[in-house]
N, C-alpha and C. Protein backbone atom coordinates (compact mmCIF):
# COMPACT_ATOMS: atom_id res chain seq x y z
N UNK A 1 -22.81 -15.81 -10.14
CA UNK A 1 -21.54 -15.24 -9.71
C UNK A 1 -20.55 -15.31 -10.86
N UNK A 2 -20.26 -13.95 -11.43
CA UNK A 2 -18.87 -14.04 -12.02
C UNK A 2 -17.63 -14.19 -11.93
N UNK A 3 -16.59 -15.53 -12.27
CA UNK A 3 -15.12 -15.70 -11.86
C UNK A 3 -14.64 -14.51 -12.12
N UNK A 4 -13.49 -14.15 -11.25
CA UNK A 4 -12.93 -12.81 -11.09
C UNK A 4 -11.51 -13.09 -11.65
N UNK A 5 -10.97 -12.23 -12.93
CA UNK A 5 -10.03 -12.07 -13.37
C UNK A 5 -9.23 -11.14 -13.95
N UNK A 6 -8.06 -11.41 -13.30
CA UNK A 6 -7.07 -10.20 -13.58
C UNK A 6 -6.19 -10.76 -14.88
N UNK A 7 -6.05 -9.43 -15.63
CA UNK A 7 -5.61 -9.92 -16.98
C UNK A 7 -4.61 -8.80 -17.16
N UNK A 8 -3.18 -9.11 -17.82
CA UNK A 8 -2.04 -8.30 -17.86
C UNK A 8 -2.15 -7.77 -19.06
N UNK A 9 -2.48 -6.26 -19.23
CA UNK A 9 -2.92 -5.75 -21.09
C UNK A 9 -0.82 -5.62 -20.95
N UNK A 10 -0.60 -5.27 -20.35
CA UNK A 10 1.15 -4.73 -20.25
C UNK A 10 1.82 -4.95 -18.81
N UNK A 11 3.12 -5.13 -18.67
CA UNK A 11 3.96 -4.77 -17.89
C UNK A 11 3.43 -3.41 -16.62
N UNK A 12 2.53 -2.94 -16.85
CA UNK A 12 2.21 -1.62 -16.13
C UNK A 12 1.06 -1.61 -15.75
N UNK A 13 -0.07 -2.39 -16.69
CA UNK A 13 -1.40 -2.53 -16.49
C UNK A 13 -2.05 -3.54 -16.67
N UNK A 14 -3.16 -3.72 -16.28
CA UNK A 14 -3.94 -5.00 -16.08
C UNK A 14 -5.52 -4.57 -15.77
N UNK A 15 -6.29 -5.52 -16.58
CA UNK A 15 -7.37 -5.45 -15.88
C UNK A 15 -8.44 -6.28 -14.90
N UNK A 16 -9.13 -6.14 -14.15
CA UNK A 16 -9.50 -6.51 -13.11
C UNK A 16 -11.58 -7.09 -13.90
N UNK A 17 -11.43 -8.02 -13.73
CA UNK A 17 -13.14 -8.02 -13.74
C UNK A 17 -13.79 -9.29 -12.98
N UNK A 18 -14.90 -9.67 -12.84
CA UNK A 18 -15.81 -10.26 -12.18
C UNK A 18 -16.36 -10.08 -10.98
N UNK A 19 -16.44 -11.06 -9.91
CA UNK A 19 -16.67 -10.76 -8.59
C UNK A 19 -15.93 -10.57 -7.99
N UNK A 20 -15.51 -9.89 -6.58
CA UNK A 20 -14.81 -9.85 -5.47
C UNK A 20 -14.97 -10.10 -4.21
N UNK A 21 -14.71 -11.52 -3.86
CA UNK A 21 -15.58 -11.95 -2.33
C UNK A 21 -14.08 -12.65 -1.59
N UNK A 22 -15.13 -13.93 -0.80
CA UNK A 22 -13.61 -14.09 -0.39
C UNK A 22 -13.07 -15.38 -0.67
N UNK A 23 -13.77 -15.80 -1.96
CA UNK A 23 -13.99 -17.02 -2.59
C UNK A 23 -12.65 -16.85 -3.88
N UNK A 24 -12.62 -15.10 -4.29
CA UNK A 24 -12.00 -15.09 -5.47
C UNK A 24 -10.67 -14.18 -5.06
N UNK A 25 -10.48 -13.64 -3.62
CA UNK A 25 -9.12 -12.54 -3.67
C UNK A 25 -8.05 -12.90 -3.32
N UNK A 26 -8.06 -14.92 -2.65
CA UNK A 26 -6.89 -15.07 -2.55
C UNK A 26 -5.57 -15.29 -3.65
N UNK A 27 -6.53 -15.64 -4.78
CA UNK A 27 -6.19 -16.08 -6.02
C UNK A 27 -5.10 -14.64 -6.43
N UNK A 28 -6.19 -13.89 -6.68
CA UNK A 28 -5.90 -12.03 -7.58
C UNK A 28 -5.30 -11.63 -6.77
N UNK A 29 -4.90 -11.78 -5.15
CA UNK A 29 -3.58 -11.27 -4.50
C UNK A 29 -2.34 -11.87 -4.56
N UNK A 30 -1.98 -13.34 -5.02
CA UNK A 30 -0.90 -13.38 -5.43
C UNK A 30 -0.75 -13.32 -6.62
N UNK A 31 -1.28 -13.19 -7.85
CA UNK A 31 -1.44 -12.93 -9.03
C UNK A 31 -0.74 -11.20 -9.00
N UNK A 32 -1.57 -10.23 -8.43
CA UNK A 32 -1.37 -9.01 -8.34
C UNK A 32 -0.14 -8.80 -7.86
N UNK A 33 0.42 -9.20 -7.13
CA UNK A 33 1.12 -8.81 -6.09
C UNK A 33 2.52 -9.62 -7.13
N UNK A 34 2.56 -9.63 -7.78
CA UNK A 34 3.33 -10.84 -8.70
C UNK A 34 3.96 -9.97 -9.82
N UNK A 35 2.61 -9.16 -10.49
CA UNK A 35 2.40 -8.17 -11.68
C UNK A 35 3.25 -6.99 -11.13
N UNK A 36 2.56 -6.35 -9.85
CA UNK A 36 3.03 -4.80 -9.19
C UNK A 36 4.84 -5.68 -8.98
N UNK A 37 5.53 -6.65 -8.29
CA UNK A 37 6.43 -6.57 -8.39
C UNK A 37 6.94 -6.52 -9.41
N UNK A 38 6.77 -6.96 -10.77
CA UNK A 38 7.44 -6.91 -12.33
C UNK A 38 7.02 -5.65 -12.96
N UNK A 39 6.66 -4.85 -12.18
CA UNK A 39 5.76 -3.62 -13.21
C UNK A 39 6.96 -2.29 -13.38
N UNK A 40 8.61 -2.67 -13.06
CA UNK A 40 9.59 -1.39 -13.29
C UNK A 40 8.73 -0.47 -12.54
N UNK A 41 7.93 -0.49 -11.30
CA UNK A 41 7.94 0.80 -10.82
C UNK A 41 6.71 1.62 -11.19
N UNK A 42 5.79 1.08 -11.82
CA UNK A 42 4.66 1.96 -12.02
C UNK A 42 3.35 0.76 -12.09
N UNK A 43 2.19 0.58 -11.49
CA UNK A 43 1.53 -0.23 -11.91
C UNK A 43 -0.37 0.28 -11.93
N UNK A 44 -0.98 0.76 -12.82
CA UNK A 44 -2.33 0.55 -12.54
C UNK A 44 -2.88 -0.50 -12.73
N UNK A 45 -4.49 -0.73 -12.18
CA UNK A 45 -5.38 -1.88 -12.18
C UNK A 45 -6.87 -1.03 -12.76
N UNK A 46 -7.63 -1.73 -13.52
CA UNK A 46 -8.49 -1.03 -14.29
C UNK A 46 -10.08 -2.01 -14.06
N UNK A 47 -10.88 -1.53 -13.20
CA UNK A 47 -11.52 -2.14 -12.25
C UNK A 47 -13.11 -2.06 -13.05
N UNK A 48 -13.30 -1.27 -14.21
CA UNK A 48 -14.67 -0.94 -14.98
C UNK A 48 -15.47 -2.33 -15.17
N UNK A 49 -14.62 -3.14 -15.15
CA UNK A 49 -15.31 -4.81 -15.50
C UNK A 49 -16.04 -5.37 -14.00
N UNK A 50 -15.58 -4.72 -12.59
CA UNK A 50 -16.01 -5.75 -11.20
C UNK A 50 -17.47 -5.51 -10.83
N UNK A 51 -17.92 -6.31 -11.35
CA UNK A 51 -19.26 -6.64 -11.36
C UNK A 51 -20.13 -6.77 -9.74
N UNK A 52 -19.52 -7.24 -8.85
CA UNK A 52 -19.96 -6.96 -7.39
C UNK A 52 -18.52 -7.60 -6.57
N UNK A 53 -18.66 -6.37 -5.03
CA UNK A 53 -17.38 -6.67 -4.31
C UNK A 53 -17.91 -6.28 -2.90
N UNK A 54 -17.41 -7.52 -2.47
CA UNK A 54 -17.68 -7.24 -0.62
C UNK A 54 -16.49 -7.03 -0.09
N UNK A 55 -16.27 -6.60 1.19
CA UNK A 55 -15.08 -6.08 1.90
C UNK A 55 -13.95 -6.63 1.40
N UNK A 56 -14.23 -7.85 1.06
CA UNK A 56 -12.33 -8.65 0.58
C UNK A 56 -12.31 -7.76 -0.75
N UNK A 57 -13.12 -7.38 -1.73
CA UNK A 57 -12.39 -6.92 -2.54
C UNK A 57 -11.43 -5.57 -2.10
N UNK A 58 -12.21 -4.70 -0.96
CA UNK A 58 -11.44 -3.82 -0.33
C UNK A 58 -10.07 -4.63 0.04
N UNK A 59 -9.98 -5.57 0.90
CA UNK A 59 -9.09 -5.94 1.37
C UNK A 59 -7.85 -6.62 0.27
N UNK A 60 -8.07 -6.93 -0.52
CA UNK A 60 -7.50 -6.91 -2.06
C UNK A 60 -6.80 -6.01 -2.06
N UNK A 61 -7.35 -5.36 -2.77
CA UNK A 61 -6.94 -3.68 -2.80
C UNK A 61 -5.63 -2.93 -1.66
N UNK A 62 -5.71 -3.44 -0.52
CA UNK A 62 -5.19 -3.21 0.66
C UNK A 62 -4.10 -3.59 0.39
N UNK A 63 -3.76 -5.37 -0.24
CA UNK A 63 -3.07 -5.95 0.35
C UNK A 63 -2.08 -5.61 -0.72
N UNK A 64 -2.74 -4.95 -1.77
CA UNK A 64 -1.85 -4.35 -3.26
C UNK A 64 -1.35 -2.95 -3.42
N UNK A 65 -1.69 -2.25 -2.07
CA UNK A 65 -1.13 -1.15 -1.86
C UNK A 65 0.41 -1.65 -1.04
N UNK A 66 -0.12 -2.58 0.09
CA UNK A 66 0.95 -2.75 0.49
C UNK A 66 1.99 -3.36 0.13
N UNK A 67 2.09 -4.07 -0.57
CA UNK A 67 3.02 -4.68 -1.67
C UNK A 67 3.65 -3.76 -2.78
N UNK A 68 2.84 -2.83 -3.43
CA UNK A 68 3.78 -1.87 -3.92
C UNK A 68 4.28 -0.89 -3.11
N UNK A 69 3.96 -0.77 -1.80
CA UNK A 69 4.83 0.24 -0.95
C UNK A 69 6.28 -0.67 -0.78
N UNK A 70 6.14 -1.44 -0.55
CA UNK A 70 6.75 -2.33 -0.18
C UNK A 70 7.86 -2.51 -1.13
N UNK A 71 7.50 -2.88 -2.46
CA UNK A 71 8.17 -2.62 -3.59
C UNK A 71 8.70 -1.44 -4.42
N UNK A 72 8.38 -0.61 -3.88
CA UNK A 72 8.97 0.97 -4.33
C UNK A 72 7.72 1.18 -5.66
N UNK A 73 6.76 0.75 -5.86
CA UNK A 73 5.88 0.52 -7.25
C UNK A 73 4.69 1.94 -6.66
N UNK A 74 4.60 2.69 -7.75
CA UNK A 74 3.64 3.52 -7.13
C UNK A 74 2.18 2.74 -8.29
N UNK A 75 0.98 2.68 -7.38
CA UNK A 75 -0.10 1.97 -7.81
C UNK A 75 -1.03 2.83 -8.41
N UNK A 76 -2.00 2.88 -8.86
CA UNK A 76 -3.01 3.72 -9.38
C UNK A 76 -4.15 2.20 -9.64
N UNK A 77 -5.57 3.12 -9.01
CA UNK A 77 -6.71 2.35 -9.11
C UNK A 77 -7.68 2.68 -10.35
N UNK A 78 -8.19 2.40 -11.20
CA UNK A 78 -8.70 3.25 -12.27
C UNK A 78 -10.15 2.69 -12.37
N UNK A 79 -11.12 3.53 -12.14
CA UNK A 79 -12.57 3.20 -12.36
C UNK A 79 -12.92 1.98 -11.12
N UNK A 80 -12.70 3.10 -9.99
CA UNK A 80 -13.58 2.19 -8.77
C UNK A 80 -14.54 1.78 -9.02
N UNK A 81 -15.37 0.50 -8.87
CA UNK A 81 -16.75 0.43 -8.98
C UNK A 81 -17.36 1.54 -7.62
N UNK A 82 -18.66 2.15 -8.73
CA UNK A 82 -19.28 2.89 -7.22
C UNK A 82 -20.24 2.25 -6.01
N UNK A 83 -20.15 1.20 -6.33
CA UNK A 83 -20.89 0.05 -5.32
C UNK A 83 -19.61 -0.30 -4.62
N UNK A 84 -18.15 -0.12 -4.54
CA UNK A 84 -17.45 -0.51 -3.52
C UNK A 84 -16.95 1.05 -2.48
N UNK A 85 -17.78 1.92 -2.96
CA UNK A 85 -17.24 4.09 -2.21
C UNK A 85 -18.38 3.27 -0.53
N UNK A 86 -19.11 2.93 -0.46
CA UNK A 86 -19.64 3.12 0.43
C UNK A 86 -18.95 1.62 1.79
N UNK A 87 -18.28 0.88 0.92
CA UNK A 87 -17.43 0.10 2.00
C UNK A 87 -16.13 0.68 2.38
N UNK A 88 -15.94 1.36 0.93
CA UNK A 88 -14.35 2.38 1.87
C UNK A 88 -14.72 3.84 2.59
N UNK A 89 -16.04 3.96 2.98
CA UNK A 89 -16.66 4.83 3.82
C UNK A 89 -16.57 4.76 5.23
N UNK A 90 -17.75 3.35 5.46
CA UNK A 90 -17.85 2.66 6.42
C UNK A 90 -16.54 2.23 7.07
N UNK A 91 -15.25 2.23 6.15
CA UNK A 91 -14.29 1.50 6.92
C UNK A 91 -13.84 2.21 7.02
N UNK A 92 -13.87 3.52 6.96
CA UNK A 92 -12.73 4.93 7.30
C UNK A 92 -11.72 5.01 6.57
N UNK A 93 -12.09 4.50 5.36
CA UNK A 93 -10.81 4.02 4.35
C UNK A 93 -10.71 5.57 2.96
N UNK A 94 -11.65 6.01 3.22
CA UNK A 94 -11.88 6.83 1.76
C UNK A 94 -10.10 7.77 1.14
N UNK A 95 -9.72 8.10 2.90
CA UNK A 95 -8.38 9.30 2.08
C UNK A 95 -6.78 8.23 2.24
N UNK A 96 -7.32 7.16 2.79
CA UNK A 96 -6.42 6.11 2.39
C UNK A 96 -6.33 5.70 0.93
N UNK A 97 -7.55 5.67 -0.11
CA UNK A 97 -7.65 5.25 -1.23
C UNK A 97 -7.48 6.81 -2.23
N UNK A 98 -8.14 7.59 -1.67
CA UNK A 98 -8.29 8.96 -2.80
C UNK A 98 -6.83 9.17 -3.53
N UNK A 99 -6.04 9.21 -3.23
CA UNK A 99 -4.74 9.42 -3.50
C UNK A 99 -4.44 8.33 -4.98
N UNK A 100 -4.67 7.15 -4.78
CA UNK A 100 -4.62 6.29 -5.61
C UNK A 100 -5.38 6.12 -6.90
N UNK A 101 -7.01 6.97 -6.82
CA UNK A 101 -7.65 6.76 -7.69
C UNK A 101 -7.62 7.67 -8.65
N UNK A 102 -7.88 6.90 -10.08
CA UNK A 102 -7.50 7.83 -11.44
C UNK A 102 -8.57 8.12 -12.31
């Protein structure tokens, strides 16, 4: 299992890598949710590094949309892993996320 870490390249962006379970998202949601509030209003997450993710990483994801709604921050997801399209399938989640991804 790879530790999962979010790393700030800038004020705007960050990247995301290792695992995503539910061992590692309580951590990267207040971390995230920390970044999107300091991000002036614009924030992507750059996901090419997440090596495997079960529903919490969806739920991650969730909890970082709602926090930049919340915050006036518009989010952008960049390089979904394609091993996490078939949990935002199953969860009826797909045109909740499409909007977001870059």
């Amino acid at each position: 299992m790879a530790v999962a870490k979010l790393q700030s390249e800038s004020n705007q962006h960050a990247y995301l890598n290792g695992d995503l379970n539910s061992s590692t998202v309580t951590a990267l949601a207040r971390q995230g949710a920390e970044l999107i509030r300091n991000s002036g209003g614009k924030w992507s997450v750059d996901m090419s590094a997440v090596e495997q993710a079960s529903s919490a990483g969806v739920a991650l994801l969730l909890e970082w949309m709602r926090v930049a709604d919340a915050s006036g921050v518009t989010l952008s997801i960049e390089h979904l892993p394609d091993h996490m399209r078939p949990i935002l399938t199953v969860s009826d989640l797909d045109e909740v996320f499409e909007p977001l991804l870059a």
